[in-house]
PDB file of N, CA and C in Angstrom:
ATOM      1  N   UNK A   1     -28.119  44.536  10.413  1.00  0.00           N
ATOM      2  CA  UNK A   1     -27.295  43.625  11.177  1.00  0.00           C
ATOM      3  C   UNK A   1     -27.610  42.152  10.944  1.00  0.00           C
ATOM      4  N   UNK A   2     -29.069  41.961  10.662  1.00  0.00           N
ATOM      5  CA  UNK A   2     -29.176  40.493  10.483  1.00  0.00           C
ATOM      6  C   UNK A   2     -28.626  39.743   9.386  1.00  0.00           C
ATOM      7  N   UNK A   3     -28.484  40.573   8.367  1.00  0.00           N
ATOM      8  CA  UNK A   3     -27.775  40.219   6.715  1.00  0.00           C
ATOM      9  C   UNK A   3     -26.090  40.200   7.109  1.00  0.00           C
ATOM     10  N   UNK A   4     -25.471  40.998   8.124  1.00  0.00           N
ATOM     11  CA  UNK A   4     -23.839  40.655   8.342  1.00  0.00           C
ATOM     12  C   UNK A   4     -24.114  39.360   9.280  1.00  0.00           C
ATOM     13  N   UNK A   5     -24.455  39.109   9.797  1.00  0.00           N
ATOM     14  CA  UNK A   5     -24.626  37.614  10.649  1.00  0.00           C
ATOM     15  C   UNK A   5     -25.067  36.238   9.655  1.00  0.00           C
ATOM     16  N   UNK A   6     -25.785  37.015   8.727  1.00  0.00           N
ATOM     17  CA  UNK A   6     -26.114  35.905   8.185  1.00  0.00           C
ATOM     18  C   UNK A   6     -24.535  35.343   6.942  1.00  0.00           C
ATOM     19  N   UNK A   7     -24.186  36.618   6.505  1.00  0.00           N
ATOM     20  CA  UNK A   7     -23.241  36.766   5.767  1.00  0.00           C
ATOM     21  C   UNK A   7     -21.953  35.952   6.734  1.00  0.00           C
ATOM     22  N   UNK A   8     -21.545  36.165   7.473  1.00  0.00           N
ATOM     23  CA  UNK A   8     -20.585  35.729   8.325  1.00  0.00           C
ATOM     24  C   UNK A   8     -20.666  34.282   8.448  1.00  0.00           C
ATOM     25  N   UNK A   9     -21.512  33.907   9.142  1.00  0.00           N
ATOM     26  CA  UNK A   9     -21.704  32.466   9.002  1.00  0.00           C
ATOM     27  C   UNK A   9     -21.475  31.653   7.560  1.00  0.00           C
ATOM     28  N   UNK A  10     -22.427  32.100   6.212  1.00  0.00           N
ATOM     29  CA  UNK A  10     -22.399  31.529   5.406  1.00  0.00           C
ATOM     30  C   UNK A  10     -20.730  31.516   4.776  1.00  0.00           C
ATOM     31  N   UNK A  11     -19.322  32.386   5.134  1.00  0.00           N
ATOM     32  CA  UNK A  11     -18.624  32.605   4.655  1.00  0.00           C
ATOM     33  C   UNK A  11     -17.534  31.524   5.888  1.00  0.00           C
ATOM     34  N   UNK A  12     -18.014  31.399   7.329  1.00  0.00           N
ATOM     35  CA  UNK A  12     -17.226  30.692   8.135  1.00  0.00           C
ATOM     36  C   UNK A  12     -17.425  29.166   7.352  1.00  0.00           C
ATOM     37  N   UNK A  13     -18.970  28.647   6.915  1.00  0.00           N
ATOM     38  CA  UNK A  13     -19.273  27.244   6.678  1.00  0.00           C
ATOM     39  C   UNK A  13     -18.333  27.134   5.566  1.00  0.00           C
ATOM     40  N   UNK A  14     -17.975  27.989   4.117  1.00  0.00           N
ATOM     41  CA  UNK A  14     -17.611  27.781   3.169  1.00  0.00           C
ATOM     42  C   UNK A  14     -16.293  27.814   3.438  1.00  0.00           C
ATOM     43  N   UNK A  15     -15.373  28.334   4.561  1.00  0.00           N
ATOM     44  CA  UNK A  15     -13.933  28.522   4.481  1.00  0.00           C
ATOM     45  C   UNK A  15     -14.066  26.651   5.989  1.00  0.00           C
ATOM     46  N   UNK A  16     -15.027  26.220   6.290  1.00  0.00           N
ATOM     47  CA  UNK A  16     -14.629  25.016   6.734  1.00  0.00           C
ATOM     48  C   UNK A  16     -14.579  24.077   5.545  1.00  0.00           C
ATOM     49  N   UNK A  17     -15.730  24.071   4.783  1.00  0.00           N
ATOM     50  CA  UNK A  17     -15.735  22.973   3.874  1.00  0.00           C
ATOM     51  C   UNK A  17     -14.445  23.435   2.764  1.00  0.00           C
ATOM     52  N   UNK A  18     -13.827  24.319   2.340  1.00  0.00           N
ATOM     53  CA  UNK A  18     -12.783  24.174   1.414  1.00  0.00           C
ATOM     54  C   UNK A  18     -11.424  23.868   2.559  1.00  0.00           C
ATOM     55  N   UNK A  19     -11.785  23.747   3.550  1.00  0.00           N
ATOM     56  CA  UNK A  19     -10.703  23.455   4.772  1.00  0.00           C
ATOM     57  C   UNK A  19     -10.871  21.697   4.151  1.00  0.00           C
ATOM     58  N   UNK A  20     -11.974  21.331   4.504  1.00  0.00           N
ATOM     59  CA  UNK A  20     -12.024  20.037   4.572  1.00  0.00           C
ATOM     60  C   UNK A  20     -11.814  19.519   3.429  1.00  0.00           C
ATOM     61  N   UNK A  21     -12.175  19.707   2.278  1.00  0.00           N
ATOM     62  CA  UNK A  21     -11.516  19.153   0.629  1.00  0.00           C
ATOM     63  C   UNK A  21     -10.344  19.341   0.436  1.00  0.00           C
ATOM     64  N   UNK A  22      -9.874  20.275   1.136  1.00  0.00           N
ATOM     65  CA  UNK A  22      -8.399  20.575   0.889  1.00  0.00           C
ATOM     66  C   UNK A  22      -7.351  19.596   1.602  1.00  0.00           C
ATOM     67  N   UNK A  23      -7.932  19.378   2.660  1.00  0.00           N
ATOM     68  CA  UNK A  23      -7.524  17.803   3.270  1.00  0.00           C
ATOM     69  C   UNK A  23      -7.116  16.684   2.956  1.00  0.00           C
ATOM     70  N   UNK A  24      -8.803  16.202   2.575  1.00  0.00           N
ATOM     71  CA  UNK A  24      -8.979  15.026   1.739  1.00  0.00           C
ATOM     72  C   UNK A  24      -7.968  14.937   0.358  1.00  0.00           C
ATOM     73  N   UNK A  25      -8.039  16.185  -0.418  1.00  0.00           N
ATOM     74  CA  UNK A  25      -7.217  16.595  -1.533  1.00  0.00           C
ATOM     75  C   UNK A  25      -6.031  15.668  -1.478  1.00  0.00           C
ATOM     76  N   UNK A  26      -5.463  16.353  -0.267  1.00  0.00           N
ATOM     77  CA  UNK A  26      -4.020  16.439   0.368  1.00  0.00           C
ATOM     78  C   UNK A  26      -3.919  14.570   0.638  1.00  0.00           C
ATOM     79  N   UNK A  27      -4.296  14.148   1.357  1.00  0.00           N
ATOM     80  CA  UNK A  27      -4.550  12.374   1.508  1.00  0.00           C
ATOM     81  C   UNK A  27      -4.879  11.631   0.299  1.00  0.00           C
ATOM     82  N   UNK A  28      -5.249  12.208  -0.622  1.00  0.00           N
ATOM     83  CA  UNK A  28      -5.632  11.099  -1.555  1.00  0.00           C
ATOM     84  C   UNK A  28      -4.239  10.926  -2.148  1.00  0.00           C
ATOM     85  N   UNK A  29      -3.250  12.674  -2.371  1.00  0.00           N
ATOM     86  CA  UNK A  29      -2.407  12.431  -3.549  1.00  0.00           C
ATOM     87  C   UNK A  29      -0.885  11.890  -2.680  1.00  0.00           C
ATOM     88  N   UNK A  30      -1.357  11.881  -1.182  1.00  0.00           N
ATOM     89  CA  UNK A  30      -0.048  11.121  -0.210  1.00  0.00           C
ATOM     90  C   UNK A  30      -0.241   9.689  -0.731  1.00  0.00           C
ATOM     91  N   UNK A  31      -2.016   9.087  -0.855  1.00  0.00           N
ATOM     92  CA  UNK A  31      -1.730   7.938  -0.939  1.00  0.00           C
ATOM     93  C   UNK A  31      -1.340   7.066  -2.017  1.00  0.00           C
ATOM     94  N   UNK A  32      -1.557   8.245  -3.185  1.00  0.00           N
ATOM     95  CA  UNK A  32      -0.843   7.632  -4.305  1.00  0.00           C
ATOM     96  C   UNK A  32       0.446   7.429  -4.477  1.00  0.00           C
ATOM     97  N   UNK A  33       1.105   8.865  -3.704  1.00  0.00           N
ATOM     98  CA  UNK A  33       2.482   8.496  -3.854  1.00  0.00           C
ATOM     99  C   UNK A  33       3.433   7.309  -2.871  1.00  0.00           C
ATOM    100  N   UNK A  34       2.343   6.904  -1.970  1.00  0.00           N
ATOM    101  CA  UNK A  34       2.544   5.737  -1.330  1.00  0.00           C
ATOM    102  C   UNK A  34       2.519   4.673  -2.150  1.00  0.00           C
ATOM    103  N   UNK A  35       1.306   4.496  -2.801  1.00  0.00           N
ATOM    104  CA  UNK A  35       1.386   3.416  -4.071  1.00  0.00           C
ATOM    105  C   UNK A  35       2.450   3.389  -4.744  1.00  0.00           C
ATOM    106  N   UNK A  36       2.826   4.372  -5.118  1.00  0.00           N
ATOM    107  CA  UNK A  36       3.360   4.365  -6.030  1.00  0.00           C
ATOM    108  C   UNK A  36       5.254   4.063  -5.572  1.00  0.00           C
ATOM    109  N   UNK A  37       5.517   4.382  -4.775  1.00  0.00           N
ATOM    110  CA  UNK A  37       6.295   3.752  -3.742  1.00  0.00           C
ATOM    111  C   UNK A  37       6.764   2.469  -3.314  1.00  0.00           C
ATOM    112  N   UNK A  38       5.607   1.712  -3.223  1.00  0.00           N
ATOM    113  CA  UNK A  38       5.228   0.483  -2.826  1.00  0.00           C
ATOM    114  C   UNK A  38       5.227  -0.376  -4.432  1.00  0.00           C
ATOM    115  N   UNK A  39       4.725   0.148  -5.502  1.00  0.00           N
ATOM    116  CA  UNK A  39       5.451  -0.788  -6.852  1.00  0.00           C
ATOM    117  C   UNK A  39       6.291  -0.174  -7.274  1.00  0.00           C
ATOM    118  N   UNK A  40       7.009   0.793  -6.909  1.00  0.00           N
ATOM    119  CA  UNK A  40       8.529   0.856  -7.391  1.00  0.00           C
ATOM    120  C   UNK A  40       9.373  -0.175  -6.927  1.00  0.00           C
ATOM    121  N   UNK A  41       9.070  -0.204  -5.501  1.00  0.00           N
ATOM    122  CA  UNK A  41       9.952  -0.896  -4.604  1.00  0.00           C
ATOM    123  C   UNK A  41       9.972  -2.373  -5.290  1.00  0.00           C
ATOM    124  N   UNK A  42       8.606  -2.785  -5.400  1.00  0.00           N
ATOM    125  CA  UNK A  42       8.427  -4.344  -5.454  1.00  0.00           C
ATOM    126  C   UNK A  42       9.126  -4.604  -6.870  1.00  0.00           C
ATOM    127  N   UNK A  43       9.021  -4.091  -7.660  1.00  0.00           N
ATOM    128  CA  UNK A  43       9.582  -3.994  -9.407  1.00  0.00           C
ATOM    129  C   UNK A  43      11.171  -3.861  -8.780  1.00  0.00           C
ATOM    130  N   UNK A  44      11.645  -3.329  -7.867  1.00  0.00           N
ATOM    131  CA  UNK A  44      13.242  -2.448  -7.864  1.00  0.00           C
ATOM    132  C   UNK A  44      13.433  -4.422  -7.414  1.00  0.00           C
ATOM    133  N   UNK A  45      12.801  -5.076  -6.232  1.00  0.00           N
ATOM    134  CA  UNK A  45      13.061  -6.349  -5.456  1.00  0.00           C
ATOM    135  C   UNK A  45      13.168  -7.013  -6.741  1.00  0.00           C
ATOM    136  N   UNK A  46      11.707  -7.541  -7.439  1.00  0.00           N
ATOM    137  CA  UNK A  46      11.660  -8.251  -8.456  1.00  0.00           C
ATOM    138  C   UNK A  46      13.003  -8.520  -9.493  1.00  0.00           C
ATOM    139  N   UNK A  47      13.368  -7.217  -9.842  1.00  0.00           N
ATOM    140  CA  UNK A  47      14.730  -6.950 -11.173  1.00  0.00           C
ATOM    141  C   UNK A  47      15.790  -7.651 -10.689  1.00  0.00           C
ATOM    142  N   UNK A  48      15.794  -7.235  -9.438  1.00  0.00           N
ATOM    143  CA  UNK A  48      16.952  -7.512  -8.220  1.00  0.00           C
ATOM    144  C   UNK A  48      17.095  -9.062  -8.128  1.00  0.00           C
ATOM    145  N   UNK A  49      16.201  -9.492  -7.717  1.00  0.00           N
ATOM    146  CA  UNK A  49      16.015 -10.825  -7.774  1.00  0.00           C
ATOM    147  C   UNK A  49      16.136 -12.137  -8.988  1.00  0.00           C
ATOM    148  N   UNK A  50      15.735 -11.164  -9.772  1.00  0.00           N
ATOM    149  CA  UNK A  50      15.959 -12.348 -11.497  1.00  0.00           C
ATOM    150  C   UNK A  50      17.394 -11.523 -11.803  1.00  0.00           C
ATOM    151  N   UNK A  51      17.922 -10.954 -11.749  1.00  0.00           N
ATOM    152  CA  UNK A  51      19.192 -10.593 -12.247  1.00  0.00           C
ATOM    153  C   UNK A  51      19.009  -9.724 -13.416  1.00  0.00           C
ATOM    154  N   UNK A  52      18.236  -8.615 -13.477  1.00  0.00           N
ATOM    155  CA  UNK A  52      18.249  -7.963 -14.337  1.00  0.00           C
ATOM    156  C   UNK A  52      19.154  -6.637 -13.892  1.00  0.00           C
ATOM    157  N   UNK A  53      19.095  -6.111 -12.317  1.00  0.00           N
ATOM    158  CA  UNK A  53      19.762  -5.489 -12.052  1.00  0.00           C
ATOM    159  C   UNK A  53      20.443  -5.665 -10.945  1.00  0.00           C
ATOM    160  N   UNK A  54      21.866  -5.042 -10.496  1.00  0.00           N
ATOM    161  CA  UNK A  54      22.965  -5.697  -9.732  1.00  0.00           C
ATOM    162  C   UNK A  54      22.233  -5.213  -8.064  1.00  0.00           C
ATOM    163  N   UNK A  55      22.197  -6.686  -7.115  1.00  0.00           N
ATOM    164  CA  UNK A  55      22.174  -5.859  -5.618  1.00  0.00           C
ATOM    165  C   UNK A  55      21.475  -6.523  -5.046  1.00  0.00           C
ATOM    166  N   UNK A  56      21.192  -6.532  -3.504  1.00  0.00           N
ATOM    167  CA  UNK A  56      19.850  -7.429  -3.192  1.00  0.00           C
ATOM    168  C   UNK A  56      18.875  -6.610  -2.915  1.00  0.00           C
ATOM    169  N   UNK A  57      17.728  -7.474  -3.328  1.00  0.00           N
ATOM    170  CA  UNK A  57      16.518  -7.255  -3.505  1.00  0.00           C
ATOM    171  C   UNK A  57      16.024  -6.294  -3.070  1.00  0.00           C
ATOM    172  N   UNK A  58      15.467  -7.129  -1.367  1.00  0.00           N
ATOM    173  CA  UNK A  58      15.121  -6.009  -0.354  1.00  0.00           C
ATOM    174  C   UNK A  58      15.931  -4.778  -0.012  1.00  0.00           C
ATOM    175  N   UNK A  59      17.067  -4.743  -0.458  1.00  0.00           N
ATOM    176  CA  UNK A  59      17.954  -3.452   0.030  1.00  0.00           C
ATOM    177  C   UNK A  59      17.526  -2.492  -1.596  1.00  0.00           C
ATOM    178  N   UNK A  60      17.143  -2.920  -2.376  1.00  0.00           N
ATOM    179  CA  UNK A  60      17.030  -2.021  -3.377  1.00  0.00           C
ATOM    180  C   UNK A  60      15.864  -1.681  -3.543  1.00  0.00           C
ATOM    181  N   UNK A  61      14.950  -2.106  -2.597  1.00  0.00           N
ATOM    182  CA  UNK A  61      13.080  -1.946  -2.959  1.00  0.00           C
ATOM    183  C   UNK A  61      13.368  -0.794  -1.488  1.00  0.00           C
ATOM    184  N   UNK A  62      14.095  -1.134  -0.746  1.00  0.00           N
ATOM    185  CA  UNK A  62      14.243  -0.097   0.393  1.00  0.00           C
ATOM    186  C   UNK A  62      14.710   1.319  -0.046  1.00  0.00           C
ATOM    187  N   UNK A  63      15.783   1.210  -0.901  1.00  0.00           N
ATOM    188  CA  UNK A  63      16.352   2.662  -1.269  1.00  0.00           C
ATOM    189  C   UNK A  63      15.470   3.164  -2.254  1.00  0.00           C
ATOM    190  N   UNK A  64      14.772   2.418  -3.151  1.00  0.00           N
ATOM    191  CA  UNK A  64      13.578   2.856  -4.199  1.00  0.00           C
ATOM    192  C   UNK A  64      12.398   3.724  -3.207  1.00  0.00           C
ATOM    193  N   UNK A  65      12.125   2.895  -2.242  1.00  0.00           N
ATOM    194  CA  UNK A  65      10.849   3.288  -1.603  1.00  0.00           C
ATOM    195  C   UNK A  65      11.324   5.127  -0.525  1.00  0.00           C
ATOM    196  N   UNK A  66      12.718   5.053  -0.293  1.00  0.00           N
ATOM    197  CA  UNK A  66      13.208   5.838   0.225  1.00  0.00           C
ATOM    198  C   UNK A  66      13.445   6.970  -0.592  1.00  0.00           C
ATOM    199  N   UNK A  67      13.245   7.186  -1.974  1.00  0.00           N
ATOM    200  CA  UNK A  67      13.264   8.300  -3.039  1.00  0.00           C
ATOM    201  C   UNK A  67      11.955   9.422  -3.216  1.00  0.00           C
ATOM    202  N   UNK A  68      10.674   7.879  -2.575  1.00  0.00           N
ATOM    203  CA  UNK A  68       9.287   8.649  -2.603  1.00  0.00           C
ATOM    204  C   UNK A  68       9.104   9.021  -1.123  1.00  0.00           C
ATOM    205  N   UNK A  69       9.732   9.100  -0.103  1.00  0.00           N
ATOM    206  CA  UNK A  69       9.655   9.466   1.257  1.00  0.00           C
ATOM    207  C   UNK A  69       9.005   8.077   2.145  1.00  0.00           C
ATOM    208  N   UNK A  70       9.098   6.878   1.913  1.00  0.00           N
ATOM    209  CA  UNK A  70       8.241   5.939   2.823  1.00  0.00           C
ATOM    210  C   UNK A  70       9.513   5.061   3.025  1.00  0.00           C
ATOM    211  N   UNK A  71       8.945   4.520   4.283  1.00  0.00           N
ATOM    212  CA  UNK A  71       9.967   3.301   4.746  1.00  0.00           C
ATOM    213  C   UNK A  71       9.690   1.912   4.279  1.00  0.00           C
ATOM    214  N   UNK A  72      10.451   1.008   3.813  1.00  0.00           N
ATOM    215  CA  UNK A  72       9.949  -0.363   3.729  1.00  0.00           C
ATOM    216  C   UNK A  72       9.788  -0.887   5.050  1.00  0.00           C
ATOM    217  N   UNK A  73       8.857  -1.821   5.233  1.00  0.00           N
ATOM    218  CA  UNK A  73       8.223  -1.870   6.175  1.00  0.00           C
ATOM    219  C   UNK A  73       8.086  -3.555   6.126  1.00  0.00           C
ATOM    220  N   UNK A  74       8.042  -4.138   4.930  1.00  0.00           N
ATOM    221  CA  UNK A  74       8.266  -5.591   5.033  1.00  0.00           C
ATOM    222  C   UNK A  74       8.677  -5.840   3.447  1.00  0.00           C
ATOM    223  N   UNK A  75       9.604  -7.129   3.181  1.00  0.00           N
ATOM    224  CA  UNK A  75       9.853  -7.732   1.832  1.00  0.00           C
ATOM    225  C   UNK A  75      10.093  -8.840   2.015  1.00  0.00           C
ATOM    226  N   UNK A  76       9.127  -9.287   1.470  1.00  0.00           N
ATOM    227  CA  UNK A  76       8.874 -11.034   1.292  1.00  0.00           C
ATOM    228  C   UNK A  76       9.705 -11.532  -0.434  1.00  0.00           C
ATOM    229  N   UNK A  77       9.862 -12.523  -0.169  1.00  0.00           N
ATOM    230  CA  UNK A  77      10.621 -13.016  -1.713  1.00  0.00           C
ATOM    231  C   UNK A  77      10.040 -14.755  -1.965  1.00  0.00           C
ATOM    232  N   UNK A  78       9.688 -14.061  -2.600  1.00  0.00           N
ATOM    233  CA  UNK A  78       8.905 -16.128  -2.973  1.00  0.00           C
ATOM    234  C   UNK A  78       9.498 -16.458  -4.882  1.00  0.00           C
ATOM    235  N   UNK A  79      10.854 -17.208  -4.824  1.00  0.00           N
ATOM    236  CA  UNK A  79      11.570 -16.503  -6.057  1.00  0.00           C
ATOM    237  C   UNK A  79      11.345 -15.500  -6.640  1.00  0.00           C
ATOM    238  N   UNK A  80      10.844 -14.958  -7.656  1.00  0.00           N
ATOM    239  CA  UNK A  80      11.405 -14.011  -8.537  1.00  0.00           C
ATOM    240  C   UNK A  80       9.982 -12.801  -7.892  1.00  0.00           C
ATOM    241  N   UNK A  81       8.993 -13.817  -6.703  1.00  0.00           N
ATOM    242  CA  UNK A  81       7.997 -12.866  -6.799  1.00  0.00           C
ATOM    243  C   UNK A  81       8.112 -11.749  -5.685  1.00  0.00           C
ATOM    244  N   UNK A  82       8.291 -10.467  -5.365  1.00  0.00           N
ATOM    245  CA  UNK A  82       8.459  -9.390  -4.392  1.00  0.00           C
ATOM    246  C   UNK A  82       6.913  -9.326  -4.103  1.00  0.00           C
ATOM    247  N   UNK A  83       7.169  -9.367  -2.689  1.00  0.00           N
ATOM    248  CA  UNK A  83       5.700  -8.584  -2.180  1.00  0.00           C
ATOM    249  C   UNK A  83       6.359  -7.311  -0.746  1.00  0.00           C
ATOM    250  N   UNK A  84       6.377  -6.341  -1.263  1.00  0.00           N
ATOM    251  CA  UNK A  84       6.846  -4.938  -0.360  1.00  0.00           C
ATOM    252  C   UNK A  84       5.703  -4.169   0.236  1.00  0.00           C
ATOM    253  N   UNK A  85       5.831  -4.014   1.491  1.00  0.00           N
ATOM    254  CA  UNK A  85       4.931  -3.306   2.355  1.00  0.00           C
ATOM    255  C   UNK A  85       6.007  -1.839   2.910  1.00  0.00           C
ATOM    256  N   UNK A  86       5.643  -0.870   2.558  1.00  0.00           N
ATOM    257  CA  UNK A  86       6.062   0.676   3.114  1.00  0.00           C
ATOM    258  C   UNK A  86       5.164   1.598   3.619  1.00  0.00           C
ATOM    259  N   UNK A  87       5.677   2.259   4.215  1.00  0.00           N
ATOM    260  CA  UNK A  87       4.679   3.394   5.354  1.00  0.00           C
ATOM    261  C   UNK A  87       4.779   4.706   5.106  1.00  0.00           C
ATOM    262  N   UNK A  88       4.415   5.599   5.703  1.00  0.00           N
ATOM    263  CA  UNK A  88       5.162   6.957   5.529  1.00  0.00           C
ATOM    264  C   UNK A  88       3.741   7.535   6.315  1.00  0.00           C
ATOM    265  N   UNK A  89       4.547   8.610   7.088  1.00  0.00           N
ATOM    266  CA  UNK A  89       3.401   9.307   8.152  1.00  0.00           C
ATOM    267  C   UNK A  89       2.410  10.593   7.463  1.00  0.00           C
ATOM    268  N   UNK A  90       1.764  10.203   7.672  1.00  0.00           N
ATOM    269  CA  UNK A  90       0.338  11.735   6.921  1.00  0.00           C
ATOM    270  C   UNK A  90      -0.131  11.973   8.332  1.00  0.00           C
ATOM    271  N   UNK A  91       0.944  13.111   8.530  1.00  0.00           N
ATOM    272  CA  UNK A  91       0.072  14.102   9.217  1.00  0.00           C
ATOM    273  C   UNK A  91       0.291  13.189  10.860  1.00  0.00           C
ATOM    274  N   UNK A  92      -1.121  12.650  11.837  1.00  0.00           N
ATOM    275  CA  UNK A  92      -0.458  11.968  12.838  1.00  0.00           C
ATOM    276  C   UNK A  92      -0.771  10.712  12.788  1.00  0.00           C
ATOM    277  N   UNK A  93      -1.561   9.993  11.503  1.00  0.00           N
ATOM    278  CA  UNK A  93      -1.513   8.820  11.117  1.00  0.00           C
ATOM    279  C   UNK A  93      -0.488   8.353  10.061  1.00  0.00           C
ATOM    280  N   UNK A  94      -0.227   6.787  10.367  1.00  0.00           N
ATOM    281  CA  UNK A  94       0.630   6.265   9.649  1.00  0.00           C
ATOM    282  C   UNK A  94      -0.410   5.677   8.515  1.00  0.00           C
ATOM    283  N   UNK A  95       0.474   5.673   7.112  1.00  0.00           N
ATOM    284  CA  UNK A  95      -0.383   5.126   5.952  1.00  0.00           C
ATOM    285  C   UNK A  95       0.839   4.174   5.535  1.00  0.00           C
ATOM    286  N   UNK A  96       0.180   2.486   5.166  1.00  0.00           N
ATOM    287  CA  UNK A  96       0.647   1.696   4.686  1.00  0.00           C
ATOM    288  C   UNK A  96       0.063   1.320   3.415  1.00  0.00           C
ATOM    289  N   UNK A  97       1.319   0.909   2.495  1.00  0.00           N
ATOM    290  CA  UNK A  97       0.569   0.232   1.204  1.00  0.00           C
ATOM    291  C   UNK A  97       1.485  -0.766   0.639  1.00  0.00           C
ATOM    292  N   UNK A  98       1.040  -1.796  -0.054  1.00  0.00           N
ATOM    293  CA  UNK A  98       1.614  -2.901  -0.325  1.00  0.00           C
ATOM    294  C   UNK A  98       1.528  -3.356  -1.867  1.00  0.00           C
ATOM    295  N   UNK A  99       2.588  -3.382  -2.376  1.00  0.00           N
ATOM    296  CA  UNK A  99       2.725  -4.308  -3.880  1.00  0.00           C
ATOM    297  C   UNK A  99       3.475  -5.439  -4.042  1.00  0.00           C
ATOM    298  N   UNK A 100       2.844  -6.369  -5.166  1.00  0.00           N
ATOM    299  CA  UNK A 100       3.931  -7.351  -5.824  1.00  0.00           C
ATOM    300  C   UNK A 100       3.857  -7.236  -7.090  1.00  0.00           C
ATOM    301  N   UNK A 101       5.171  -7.662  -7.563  1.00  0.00           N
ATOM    302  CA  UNK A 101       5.750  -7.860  -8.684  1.00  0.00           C
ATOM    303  C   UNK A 101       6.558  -9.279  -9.017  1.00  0.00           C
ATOM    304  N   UNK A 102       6.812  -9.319 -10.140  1.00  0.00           N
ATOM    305  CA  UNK A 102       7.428 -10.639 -10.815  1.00  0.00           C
ATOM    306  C   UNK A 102       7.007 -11.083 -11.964  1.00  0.00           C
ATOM    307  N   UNK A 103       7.449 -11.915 -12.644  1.00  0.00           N
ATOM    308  CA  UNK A 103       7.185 -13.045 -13.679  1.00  0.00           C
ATOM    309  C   UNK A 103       5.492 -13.505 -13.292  1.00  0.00           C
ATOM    310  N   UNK A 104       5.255 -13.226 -14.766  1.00  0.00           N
ATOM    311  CA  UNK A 104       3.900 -14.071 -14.928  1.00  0.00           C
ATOM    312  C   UNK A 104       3.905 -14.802 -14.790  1.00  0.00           C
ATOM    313  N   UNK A 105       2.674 -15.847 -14.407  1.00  0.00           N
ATOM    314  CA  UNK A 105       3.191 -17.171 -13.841  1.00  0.00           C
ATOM    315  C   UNK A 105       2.958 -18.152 -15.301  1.00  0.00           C
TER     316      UNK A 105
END
């Protein structure tokens, strides 16, 4: 009996810790696709803004950011330069991330 107790435990600790990497897993690749979200958007403002592509800015860094599941959340325009802030909920926290784009200076 002491070897199934011991067995039990060692098999509860290992099904917490692949609980818990599996988590973390899960958050790292939300927050990329947040990034990644967040310079689509700012590149979609940027194009928008120099006239490379037809529309305004912020309404097109909004529907960009709305393809990867996040909301725009702020768009600043300092001429040609976009700076976009979007959100999107993980789980019962909110995750924000922010890019700019534009012309080299």
């Amino acid at each position: 009996m002491p070897g199934t107790t011991a067995v039990t435990g060692i098999v509860a600790a290992a099904a917490v810790l692949a609980s818990g990497l599996a988590m973390v897993g899960g958050a790292a690749v939300a927050g990329q696709r947040l990034a990644a979200a967040a310079d689509a958007g700012a590149l979609a403002a940027a194009d928008a803004a120099s006239g490379a592509i037809p529309g305004v800015p912020c309404e097109r860094a909004a529907e960009v950011a709305g393809t990867f599941g996040a909301v725009m959340e702020a768009c600043d325009l300092d001429a040609l330069i976009a700076t976009i802030t979007v959100s999107a909920r993980l789980g019962p926290i909110t995750a924000w991330a922010a890019a700019r784009a534009g012309p080299p200076p």
